[in-house]
C-alpha atoms as a PDB file:
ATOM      1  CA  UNK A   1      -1.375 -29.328 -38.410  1.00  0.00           C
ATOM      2  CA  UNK A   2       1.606 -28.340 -36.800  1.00  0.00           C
ATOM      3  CA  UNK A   3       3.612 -30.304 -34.307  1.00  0.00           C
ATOM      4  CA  UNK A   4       3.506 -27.971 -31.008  1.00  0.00           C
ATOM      5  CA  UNK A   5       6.670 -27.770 -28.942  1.00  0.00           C
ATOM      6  CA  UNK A   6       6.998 -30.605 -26.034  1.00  0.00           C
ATOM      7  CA  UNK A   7       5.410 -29.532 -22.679  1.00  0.00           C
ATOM      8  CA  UNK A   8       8.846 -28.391 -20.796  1.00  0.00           C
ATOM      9  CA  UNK A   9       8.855 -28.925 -16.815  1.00  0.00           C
ATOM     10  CA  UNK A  10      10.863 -28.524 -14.106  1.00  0.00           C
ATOM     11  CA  UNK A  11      12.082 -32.538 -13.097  1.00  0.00           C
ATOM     12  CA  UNK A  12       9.574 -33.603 -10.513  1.00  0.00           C
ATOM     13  CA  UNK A  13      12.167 -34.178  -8.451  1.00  0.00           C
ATOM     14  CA  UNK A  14      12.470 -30.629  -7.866  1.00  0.00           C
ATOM     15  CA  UNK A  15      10.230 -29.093  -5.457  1.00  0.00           C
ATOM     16  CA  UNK A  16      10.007 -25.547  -7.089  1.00  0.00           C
ATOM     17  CA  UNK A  17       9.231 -22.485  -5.011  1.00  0.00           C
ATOM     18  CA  UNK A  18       5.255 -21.661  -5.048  1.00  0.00           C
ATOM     19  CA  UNK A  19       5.699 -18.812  -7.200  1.00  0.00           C
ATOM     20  CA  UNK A  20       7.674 -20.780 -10.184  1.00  0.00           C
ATOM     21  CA  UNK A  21       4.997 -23.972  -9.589  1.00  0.00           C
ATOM     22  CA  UNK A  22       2.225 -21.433 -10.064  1.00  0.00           C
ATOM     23  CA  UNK A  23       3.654 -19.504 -13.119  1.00  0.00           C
ATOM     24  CA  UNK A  24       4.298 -23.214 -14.841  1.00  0.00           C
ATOM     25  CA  UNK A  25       0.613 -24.147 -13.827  1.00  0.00           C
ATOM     26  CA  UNK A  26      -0.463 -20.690 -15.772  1.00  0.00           C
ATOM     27  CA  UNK A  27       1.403 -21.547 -18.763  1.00  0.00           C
ATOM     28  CA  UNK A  28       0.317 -25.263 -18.971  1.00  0.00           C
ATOM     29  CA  UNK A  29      -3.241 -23.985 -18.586  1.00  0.00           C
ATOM     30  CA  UNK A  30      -2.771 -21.605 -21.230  1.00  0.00           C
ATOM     31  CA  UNK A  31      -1.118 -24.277 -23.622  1.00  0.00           C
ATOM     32  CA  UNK A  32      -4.165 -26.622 -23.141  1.00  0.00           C
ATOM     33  CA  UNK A  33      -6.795 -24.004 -23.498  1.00  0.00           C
ATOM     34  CA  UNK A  34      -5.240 -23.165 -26.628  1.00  0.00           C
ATOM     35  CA  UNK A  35      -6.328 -26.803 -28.345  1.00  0.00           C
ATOM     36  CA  UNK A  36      -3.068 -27.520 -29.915  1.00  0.00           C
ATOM     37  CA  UNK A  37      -1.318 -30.099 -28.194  1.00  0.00           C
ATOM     38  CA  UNK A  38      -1.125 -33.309 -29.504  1.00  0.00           C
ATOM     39  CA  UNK A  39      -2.829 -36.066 -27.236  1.00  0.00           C
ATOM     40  CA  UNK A  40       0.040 -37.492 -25.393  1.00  0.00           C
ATOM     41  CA  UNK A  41       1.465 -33.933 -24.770  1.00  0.00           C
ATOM     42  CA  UNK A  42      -1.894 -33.008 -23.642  1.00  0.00           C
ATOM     43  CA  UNK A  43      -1.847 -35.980 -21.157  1.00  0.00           C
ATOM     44  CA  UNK A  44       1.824 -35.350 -19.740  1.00  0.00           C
ATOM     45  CA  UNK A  45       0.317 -31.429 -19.407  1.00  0.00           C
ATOM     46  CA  UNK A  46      -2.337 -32.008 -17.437  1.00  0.00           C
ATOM     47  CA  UNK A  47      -0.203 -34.756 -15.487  1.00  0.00           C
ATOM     48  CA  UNK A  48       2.232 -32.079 -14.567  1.00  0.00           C
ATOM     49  CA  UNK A  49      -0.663 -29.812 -14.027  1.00  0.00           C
ATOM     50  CA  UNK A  50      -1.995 -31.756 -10.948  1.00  0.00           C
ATOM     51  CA  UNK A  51       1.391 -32.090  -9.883  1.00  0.00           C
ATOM     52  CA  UNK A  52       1.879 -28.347 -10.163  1.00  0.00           C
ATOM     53  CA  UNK A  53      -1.317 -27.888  -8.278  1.00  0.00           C
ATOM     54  CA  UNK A  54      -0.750 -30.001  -5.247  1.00  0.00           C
ATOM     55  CA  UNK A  55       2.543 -28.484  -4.696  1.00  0.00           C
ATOM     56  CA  UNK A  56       0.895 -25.390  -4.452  1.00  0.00           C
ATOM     57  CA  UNK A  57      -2.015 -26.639  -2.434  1.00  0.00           C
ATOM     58  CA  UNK A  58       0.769 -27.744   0.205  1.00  0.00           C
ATOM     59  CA  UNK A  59       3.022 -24.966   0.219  1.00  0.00           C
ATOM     60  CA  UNK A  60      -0.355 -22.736   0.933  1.00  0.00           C
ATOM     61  CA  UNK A  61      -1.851 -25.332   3.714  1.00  0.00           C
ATOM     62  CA  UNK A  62       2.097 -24.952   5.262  1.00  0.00           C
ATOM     63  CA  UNK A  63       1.838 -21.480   5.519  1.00  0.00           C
ATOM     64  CA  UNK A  64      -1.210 -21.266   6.624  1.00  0.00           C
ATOM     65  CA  UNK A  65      -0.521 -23.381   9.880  1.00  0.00           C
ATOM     66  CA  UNK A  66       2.616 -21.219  10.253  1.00  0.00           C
ATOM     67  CA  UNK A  67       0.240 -18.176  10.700  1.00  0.00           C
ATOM     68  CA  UNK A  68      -1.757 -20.006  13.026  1.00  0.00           C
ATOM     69  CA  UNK A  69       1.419 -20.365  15.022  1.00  0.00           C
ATOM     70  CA  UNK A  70       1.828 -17.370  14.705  1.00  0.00           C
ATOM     71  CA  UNK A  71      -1.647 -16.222  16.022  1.00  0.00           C
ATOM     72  CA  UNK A  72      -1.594 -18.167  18.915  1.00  0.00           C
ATOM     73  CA  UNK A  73      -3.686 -20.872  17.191  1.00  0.00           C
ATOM     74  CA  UNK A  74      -6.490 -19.206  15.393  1.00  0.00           C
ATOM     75  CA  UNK A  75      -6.277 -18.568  12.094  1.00  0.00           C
ATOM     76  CA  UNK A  76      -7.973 -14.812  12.215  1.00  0.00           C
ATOM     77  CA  UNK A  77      -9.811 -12.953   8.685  1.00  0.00           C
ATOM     78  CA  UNK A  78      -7.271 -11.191   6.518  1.00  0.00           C
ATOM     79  CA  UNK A  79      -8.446  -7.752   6.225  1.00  0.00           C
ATOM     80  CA  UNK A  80      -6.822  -4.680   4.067  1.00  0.00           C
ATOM     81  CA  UNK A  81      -6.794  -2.659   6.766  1.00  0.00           C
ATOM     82  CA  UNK A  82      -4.354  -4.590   8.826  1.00  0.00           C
ATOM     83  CA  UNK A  83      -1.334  -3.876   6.422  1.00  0.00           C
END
């Protein structure tokens, strides 16, 4: 079986923009669901993966309470018709 290339990441140190953190999180998934990491790279994956996951959970919950700032407090229903 072939060794499969090292998991590469941006350093954790680096808060990466919710766009980049969400691509990486895509291509992590798509690495595991493939079944050919080895065990430890599978671990450090999924590892990054959460990590990956919360950043975008916060970046989302931050904008979120800007737009209820933004609407006076209440966060209103999106709707396609207000673009």
């Amino acid at each position: 079986m072939p060794k499969a290339a090292p998991v590469p990441a941006v350093p954790a140190a680096t808060t990466p923009s919710y766009e980049d953190a969400l691509a990486e999180l895509e291509r992590l998934v798509q690495r595991m669901e493939d079944g050919q990491l080895p065990l430890d790279q599978l671990l450090d994956a999924y590892k990054r993966g959460a990590e990956l996951l919360e950043c975008c959970r916060s970046r989302l919950a931050a904008v979120e309470e800007q737009v209820k700032v933004l609407d006076n407090g209440q966060l209103k229903p999106w709707s396609a018709a207000q673009e």
